[in-house]
PDB file of N, CA and C in Angstrom:
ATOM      1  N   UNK A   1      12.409  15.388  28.511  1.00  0.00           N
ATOM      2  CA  UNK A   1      12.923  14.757  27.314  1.00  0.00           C
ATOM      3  C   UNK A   1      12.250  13.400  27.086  1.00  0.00           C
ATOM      4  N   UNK A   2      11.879  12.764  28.275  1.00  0.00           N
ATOM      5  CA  UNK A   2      11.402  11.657  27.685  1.00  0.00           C
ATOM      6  C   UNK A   2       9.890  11.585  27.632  1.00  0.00           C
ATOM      7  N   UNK A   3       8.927  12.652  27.732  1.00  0.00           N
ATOM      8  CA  UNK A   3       8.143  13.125  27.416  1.00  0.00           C
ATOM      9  C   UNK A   3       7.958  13.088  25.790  1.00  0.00           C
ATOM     10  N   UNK A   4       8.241  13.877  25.264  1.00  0.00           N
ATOM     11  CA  UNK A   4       9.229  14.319  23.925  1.00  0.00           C
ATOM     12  C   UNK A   4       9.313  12.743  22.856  1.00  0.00           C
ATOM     13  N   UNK A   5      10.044  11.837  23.481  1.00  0.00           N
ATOM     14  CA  UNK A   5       9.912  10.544  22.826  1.00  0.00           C
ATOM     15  C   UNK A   5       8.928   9.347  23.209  1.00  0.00           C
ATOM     16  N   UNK A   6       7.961   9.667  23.949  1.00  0.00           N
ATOM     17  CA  UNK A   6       6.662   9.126  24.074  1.00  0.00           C
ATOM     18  C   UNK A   6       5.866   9.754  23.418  1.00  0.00           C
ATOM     19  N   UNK A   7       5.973  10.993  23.133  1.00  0.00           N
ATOM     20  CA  UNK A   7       4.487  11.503  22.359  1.00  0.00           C
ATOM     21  C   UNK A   7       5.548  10.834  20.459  1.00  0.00           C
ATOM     22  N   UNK A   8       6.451  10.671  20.131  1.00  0.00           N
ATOM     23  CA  UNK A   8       6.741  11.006  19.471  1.00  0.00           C
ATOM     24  C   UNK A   8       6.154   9.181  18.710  1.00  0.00           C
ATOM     25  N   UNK A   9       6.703   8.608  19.850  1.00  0.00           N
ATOM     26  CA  UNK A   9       6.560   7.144  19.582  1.00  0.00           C
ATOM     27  C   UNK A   9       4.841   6.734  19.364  1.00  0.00           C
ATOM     28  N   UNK A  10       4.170   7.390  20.065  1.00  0.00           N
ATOM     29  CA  UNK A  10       2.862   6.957  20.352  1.00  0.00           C
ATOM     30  C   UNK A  10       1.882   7.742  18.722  1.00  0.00           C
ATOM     31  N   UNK A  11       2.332   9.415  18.278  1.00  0.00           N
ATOM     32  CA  UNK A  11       1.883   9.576  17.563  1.00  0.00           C
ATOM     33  C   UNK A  11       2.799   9.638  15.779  1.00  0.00           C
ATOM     34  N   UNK A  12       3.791   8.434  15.803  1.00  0.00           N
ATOM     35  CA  UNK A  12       4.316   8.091  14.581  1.00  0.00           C
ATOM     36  C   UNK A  12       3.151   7.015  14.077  1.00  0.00           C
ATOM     37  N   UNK A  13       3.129   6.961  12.210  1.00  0.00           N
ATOM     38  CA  UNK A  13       2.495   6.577  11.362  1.00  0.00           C
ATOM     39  C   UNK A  13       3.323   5.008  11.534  1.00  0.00           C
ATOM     40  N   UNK A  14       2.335   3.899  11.729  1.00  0.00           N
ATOM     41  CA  UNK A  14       3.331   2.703  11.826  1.00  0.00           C
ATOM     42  C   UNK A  14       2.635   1.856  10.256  1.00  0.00           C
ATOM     43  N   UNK A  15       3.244   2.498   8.997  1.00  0.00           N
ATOM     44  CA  UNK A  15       3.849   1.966   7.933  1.00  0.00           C
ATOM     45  C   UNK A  15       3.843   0.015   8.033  1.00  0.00           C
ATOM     46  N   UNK A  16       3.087  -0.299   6.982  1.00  0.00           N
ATOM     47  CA  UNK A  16       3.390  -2.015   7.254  1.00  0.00           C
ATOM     48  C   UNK A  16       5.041  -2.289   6.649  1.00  0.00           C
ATOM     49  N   UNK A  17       5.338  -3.242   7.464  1.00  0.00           N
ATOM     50  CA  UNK A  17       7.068  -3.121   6.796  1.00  0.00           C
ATOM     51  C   UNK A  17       6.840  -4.837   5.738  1.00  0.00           C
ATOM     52  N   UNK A  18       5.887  -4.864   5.300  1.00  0.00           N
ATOM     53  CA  UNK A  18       5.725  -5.709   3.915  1.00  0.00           C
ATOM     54  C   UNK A  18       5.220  -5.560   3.093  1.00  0.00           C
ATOM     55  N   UNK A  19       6.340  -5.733   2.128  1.00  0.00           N
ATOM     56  CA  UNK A  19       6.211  -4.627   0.993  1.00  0.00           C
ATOM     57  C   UNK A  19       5.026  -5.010  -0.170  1.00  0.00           C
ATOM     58  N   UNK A  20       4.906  -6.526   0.330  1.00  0.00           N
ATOM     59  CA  UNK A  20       3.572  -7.212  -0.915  1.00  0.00           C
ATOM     60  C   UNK A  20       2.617  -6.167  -0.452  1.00  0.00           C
ATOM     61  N   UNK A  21       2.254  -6.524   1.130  1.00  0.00           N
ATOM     62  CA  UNK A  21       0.788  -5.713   1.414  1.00  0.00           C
ATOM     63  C   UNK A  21       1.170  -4.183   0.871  1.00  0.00           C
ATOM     64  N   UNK A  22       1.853  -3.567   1.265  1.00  0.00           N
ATOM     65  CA  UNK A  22       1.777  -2.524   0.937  1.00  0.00           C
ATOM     66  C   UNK A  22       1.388  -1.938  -0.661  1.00  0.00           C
ATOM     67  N   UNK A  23       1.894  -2.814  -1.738  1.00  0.00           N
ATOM     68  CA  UNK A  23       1.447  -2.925  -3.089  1.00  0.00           C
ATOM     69  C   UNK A  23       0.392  -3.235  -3.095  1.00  0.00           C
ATOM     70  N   UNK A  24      -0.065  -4.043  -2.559  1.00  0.00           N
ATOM     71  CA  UNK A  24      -1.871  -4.621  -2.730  1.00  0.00           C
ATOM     72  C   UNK A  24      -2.500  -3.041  -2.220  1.00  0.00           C
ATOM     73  N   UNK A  25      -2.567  -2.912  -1.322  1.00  0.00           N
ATOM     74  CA  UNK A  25      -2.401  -1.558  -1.004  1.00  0.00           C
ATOM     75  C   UNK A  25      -2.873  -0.465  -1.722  1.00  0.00           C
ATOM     76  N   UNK A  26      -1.708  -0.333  -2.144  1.00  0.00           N
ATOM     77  CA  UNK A  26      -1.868   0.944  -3.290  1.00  0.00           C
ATOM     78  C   UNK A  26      -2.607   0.723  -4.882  1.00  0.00           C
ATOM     79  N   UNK A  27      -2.777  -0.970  -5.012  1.00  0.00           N
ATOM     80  CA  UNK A  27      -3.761  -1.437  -6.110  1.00  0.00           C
ATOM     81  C   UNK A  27      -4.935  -1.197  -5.742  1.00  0.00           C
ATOM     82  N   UNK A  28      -5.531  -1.722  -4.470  1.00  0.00           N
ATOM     83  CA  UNK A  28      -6.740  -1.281  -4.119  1.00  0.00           C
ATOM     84  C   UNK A  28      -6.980  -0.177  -4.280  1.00  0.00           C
ATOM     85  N   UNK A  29      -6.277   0.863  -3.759  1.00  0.00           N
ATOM     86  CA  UNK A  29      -6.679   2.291  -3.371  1.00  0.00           C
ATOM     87  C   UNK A  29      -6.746   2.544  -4.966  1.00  0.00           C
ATOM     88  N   UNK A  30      -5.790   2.590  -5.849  1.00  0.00           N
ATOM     89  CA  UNK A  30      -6.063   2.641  -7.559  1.00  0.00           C
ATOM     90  C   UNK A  30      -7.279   2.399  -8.146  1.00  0.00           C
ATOM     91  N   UNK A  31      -7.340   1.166  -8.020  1.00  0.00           N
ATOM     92  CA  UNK A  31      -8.698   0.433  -8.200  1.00  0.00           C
ATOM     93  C   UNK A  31     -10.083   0.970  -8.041  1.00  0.00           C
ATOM     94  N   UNK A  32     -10.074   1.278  -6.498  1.00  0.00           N
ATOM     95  CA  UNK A  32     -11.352   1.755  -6.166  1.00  0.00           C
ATOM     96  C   UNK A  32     -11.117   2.959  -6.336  1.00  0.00           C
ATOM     97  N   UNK A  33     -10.798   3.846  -6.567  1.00  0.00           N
ATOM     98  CA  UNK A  33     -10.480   5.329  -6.999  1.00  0.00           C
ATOM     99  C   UNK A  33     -11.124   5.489  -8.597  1.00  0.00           C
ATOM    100  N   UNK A  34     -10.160   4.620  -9.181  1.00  0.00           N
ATOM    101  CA  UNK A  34     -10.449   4.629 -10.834  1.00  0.00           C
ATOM    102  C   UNK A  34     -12.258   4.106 -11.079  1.00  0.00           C
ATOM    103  N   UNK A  35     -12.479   3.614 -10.127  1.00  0.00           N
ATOM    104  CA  UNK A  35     -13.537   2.315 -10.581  1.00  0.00           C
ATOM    105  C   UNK A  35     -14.706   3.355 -10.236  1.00  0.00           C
ATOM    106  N   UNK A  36     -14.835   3.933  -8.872  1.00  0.00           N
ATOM    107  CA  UNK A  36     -15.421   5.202  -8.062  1.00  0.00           C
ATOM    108  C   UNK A  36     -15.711   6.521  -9.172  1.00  0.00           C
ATOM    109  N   UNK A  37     -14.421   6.585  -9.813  1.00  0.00           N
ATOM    110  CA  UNK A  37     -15.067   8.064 -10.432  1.00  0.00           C
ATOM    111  C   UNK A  37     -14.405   7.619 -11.778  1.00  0.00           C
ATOM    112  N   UNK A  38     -14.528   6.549 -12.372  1.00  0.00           N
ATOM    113  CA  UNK A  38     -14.407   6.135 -13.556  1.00  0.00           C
ATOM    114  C   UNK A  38     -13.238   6.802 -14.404  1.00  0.00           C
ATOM    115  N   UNK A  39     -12.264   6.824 -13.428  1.00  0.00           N
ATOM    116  CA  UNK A  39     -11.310   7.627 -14.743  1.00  0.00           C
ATOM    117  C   UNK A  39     -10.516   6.256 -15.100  1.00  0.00           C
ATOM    118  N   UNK A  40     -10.123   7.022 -16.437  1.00  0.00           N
ATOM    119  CA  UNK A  40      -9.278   5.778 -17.309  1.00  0.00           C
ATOM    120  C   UNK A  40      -7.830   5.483 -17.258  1.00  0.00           C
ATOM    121  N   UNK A  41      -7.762   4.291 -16.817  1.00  0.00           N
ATOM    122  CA  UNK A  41      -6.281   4.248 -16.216  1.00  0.00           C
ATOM    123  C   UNK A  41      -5.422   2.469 -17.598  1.00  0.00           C
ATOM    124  N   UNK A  42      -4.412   2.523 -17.518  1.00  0.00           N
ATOM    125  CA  UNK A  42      -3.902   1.263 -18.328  1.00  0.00           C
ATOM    126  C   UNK A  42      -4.259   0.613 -17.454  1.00  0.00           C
ATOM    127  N   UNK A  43      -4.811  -0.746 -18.223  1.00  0.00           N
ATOM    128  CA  UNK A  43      -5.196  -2.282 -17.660  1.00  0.00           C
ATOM    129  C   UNK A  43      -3.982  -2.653 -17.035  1.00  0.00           C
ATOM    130  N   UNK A  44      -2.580  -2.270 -18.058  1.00  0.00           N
ATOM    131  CA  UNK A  44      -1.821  -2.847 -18.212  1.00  0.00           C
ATOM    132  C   UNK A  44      -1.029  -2.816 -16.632  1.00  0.00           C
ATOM    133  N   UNK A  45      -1.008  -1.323 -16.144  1.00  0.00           N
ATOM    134  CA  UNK A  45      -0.344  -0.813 -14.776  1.00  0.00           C
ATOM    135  C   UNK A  45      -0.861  -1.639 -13.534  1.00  0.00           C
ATOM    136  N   UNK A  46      -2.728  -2.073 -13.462  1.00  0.00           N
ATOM    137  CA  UNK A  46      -3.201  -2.667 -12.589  1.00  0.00           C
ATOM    138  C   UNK A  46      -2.990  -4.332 -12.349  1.00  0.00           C
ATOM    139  N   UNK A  47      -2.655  -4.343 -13.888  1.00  0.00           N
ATOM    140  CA  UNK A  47      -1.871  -5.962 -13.738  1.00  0.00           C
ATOM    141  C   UNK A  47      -0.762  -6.053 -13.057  1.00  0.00           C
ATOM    142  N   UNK A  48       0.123  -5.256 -13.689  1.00  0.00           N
ATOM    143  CA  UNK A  48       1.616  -5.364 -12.781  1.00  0.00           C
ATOM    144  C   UNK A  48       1.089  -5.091 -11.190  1.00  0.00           C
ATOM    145  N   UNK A  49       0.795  -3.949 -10.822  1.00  0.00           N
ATOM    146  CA  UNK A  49       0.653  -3.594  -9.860  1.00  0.00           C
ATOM    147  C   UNK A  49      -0.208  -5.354  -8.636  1.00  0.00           C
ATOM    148  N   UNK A  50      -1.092  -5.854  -9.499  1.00  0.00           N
ATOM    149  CA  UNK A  50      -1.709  -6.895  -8.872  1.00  0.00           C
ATOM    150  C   UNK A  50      -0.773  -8.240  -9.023  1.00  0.00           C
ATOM    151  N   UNK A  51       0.158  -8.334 -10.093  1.00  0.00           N
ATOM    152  CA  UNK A  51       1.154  -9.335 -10.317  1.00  0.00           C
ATOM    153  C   UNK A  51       2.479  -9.168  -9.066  1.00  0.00           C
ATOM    154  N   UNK A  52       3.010  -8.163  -9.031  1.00  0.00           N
ATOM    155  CA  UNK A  52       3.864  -8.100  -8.048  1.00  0.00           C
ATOM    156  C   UNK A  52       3.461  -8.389  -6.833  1.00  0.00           C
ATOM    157  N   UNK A  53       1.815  -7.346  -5.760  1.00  0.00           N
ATOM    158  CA  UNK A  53       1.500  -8.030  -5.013  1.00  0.00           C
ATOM    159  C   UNK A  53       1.724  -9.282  -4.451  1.00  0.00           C
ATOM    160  N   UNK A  54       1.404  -9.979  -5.906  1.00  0.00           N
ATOM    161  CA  UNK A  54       0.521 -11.459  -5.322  1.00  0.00           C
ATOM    162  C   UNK A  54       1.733 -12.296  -5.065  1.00  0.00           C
ATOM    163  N   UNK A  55       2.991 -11.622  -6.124  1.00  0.00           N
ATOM    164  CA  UNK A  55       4.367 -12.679  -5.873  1.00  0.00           C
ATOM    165  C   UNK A  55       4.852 -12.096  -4.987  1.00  0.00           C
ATOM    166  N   UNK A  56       4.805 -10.978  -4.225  1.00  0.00           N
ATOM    167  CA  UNK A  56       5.814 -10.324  -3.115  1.00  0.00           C
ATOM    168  C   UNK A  56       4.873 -10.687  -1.693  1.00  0.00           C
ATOM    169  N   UNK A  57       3.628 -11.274  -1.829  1.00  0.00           N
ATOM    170  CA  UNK A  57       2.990 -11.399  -0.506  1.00  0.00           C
ATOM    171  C   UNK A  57       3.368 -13.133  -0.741  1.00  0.00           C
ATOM    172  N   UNK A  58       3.328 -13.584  -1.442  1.00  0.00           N
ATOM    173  CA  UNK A  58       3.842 -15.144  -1.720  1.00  0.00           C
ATOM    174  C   UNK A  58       5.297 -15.317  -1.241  1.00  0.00           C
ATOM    175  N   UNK A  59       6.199 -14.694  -1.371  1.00  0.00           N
ATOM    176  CA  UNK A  59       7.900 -14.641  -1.148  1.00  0.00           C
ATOM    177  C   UNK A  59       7.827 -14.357   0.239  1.00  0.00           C
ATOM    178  N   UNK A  60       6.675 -13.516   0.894  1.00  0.00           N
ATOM    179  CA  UNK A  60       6.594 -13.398   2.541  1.00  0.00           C
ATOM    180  C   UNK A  60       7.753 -11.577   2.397  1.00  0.00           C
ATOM    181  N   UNK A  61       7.635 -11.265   1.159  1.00  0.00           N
ATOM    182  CA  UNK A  61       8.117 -10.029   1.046  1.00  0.00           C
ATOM    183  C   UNK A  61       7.742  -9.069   1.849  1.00  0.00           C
TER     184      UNK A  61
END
């Protein structure tokens, strides 16, 4: 059994538990995705998406 919760511990996904980075994150990955194979995305979504970031990594969110 405790076999069992060492493999379990060792091969879990360790998720950042802040939530700014994690938004920056998923802007980048947007970003360079959209930018990479040029598809057309709202300006408007990459703003928010880069506005929240920048205030949720600022708050220490």
């Amino acid at each position: 059994m405790h076999q069992t919760l060492r493999w379990e511990r060792i091969h879990h996904m360790n998720f950042t538990k802040n939530i700014g980075m994690l938004v920056l994150a998923i802007f980048l990955i947007v970003y360079g995705v959209t930018t990479a194979f040029t598809i057309a995305t709202p300006i408007i979504l990459l703003g928010i998406l880069a506005l929240a970031a920048g205030i949720l990594i600022l708050l220490g969110k």
